[in-house]
PDB file of N, CA and C in Angstrom:
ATOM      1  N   UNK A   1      -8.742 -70.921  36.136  1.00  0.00           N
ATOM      2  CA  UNK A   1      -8.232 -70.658  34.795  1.00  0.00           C
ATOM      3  C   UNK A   1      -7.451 -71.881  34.349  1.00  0.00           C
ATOM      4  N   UNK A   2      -7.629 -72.661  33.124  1.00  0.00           N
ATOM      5  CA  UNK A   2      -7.169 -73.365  32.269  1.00  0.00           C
ATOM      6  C   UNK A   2      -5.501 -73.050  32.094  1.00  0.00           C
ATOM      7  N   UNK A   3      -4.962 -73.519  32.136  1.00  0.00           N
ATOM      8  CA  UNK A   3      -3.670 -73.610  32.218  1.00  0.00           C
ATOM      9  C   UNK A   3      -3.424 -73.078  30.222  1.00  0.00           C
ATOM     10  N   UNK A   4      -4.263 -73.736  28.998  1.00  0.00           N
ATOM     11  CA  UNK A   4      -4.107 -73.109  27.707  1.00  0.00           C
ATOM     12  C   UNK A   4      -4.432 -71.706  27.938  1.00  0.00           C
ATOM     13  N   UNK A   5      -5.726 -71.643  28.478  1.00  0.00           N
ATOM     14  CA  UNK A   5      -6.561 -70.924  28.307  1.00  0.00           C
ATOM     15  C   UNK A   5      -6.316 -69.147  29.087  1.00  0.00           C
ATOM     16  N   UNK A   6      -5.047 -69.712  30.202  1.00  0.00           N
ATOM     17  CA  UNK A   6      -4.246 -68.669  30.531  1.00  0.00           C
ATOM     18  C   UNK A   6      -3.086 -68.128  29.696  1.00  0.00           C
ATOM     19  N   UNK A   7      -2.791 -68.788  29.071  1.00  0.00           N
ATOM     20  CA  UNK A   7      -1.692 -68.857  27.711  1.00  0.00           C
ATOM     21  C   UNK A   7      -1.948 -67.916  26.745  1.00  0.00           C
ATOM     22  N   UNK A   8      -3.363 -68.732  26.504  1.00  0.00           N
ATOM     23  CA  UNK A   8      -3.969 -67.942  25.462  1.00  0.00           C
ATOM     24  C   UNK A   8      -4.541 -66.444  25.583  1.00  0.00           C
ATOM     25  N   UNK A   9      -4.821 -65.816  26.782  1.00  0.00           N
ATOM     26  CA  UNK A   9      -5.773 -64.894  27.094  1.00  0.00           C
ATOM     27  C   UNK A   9      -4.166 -63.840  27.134  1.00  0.00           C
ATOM     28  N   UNK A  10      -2.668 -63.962  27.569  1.00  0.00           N
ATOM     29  CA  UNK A  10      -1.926 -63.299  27.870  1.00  0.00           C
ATOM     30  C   UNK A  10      -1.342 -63.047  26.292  1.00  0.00           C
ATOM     31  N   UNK A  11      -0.925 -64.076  25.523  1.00  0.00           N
ATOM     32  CA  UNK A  11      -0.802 -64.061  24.035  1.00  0.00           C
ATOM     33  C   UNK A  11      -1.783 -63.003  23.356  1.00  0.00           C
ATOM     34  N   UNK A  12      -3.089 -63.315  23.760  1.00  0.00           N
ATOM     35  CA  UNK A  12      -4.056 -62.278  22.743  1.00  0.00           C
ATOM     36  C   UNK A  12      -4.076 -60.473  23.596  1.00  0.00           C
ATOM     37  N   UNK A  13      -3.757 -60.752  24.391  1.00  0.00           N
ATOM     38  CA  UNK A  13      -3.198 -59.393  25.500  1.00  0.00           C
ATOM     39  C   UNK A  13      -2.423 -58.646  24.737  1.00  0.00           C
ATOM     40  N   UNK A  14      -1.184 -59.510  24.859  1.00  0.00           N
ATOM     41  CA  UNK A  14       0.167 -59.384  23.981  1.00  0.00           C
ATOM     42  C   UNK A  14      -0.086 -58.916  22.812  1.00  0.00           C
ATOM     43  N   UNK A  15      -0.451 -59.881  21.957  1.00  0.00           N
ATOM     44  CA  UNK A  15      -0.718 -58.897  20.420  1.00  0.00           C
ATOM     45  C   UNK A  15      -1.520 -57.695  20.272  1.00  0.00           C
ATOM     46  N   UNK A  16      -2.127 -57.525  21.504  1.00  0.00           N
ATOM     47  CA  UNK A  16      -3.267 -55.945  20.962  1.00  0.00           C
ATOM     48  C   UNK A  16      -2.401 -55.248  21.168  1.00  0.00           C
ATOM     49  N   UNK A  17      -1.493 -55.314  22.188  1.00  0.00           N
ATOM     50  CA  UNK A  17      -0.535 -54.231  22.599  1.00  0.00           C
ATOM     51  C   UNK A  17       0.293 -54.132  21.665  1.00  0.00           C
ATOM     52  N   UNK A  18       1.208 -55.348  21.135  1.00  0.00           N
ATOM     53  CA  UNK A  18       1.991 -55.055  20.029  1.00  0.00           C
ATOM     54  C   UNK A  18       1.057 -54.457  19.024  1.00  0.00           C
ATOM     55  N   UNK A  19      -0.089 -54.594  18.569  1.00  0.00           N
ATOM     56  CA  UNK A  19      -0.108 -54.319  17.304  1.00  0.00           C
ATOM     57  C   UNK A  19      -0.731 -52.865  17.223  1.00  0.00           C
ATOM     58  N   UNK A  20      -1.027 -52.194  18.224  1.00  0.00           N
ATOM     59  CA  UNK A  20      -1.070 -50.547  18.631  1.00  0.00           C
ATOM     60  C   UNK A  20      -0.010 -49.774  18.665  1.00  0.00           C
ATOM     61  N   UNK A  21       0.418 -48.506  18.343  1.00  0.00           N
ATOM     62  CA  UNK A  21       0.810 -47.437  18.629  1.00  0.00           C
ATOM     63  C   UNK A  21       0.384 -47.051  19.421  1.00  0.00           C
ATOM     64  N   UNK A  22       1.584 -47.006  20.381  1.00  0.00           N
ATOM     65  CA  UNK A  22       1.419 -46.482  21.904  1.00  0.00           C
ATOM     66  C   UNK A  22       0.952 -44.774  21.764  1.00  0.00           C
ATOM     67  N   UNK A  23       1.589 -43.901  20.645  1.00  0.00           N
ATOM     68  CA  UNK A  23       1.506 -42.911  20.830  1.00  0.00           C
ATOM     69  C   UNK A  23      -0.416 -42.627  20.114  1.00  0.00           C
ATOM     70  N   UNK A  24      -0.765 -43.486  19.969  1.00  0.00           N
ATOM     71  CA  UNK A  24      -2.114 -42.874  19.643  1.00  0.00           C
ATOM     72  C   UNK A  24      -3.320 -43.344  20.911  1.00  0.00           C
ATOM     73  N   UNK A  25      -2.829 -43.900  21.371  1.00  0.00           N
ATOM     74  CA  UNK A  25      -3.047 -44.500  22.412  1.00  0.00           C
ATOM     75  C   UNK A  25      -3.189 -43.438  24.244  1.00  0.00           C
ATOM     76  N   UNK A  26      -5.237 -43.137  24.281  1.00  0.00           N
ATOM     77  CA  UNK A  26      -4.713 -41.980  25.403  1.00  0.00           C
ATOM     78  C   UNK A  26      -4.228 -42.864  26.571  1.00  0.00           C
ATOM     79  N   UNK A  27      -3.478 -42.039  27.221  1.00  0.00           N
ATOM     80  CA  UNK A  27      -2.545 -42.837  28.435  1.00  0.00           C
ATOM     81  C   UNK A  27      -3.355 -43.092  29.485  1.00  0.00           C
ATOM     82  N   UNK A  28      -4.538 -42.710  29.724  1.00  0.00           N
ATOM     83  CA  UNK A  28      -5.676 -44.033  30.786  1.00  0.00           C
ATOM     84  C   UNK A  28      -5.651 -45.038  30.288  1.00  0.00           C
ATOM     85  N   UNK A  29      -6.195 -45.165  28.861  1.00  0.00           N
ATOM     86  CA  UNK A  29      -6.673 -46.645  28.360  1.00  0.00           C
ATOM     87  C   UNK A  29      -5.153 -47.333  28.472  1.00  0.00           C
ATOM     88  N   UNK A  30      -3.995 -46.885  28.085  1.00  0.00           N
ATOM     89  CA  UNK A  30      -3.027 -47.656  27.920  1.00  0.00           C
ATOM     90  C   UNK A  30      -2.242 -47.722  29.472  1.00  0.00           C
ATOM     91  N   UNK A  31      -2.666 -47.212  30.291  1.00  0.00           N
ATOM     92  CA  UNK A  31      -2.293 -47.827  31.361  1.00  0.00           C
ATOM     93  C   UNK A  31      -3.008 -48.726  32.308  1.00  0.00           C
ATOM     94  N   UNK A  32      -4.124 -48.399  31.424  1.00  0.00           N
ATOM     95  CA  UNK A  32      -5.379 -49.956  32.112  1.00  0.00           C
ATOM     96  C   UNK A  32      -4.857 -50.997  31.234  1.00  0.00           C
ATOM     97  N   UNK A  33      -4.618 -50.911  29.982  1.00  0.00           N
ATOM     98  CA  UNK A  33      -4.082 -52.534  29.293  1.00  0.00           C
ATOM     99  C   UNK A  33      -3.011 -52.876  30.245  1.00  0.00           C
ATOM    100  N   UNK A  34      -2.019 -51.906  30.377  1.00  0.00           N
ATOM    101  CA  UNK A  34      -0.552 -52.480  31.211  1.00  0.00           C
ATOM    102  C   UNK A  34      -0.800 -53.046  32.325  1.00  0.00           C
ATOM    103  N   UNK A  35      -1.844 -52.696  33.398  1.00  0.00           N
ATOM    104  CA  UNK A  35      -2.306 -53.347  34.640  1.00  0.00           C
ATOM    105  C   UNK A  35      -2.592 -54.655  34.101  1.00  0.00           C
ATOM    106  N   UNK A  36      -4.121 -54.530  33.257  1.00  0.00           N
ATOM    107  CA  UNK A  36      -4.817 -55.899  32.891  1.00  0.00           C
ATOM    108  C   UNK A  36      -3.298 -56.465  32.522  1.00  0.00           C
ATOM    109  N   UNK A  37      -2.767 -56.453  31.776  1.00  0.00           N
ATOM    110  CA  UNK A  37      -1.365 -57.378  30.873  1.00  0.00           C
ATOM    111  C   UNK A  37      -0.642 -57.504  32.804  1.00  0.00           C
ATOM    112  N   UNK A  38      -0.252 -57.058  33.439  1.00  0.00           N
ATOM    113  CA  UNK A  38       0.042 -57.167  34.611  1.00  0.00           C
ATOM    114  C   UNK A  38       0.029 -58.630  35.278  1.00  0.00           C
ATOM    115  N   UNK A  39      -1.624 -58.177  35.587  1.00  0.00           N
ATOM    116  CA  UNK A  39      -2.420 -59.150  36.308  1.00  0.00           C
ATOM    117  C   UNK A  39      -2.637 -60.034  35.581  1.00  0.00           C
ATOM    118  N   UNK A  40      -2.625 -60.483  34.262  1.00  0.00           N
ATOM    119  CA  UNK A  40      -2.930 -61.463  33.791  1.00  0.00           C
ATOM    120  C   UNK A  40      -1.407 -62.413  33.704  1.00  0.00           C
ATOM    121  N   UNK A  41      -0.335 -61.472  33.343  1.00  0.00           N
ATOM    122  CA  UNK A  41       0.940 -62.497  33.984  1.00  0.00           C
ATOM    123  C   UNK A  41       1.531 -62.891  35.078  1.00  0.00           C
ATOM    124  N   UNK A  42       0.781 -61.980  36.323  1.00  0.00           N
ATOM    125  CA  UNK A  42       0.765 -62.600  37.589  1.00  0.00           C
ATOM    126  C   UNK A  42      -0.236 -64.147  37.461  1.00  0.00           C
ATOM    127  N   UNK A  43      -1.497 -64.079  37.608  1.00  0.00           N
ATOM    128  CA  UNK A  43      -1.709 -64.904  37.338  1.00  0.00           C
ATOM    129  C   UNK A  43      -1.504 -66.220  37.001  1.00  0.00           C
ATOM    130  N   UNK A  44      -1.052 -66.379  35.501  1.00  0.00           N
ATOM    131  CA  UNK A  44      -0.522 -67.022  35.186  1.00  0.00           C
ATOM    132  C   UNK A  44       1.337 -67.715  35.628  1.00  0.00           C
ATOM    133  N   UNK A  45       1.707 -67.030  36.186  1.00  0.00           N
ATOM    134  CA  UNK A  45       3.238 -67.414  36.822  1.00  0.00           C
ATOM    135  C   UNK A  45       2.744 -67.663  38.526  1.00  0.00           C
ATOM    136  N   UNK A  46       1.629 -67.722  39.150  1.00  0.00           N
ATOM    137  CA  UNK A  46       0.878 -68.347  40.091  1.00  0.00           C
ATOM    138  C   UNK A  46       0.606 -69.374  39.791  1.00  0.00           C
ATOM    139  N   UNK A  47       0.154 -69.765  38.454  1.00  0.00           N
ATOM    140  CA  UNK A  47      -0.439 -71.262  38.211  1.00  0.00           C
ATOM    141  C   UNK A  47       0.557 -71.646  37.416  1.00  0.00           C
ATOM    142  N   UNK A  48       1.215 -71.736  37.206  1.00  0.00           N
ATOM    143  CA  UNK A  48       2.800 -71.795  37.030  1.00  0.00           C
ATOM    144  C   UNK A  48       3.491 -72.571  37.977  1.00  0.00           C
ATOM    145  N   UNK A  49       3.235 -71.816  39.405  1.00  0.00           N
ATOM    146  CA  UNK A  49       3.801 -72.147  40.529  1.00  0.00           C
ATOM    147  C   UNK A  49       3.064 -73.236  41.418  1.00  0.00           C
ATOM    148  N   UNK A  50       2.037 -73.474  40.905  1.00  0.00           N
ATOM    149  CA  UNK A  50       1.181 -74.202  41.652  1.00  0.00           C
ATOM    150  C   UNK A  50       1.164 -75.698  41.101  1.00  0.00           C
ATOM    151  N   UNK A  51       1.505 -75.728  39.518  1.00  0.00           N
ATOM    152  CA  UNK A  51       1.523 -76.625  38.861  1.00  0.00           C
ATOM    153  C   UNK A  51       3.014 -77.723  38.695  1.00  0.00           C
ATOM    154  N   UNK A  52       4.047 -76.513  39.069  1.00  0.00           N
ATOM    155  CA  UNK A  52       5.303 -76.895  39.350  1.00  0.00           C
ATOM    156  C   UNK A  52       5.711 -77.246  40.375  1.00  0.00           C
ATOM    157  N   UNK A  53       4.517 -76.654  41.954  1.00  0.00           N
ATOM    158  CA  UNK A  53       5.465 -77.116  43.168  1.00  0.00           C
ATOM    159  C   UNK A  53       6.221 -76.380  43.836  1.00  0.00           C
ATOM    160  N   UNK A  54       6.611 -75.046  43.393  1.00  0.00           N
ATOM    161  CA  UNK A  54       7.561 -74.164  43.234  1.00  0.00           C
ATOM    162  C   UNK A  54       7.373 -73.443  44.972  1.00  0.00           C
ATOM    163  N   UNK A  55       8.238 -73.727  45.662  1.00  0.00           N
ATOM    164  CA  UNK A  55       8.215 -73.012  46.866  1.00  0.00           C
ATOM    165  C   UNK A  55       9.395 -72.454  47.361  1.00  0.00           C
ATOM    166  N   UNK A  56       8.842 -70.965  48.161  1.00  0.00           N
ATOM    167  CA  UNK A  56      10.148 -70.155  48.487  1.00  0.00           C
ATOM    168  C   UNK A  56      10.901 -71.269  49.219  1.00  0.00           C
ATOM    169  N   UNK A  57      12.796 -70.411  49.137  1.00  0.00           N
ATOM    170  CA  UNK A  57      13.523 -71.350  49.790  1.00  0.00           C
ATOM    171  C   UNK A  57      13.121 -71.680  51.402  1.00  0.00           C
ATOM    172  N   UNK A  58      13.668 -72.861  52.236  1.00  0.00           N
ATOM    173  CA  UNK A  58      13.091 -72.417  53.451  1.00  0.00           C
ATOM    174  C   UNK A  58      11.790 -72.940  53.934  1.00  0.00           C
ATOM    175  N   UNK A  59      10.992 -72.640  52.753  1.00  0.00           N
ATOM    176  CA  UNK A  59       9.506 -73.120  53.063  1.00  0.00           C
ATOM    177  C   UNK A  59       9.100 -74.540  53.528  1.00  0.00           C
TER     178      UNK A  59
END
């Protein structure tokens, strides 16, 4: 994954969710977005970490 292109995919995540009403929203589908939105900011704060160097203390 593209370092924009992870940016971009969590941003367009982001706005579907903002721009829904949770309450119309049945609670499978909206707890599969919250995983996907999950995993896609894990992800991204992995390549985050990979790009920064970033290691536990110790390591």
């Amino acid at each position: 994954m593209e370092w924009g292109c992870g940016v971009r995919e969590l941003a367009t995540a982001i706005d579907l969710l903002s721009a829904e009403d949770p309450s119309d929203i049945p609670r499978g589908v909206l707890a599969e977005q919250l995983i996907e939105l999950h995993w896609q900011m894990a992800r991204l704060q992995a390549q985050i970490a990979r790009r920064t160097y970033v290691r536990a203390p110790g390591a």
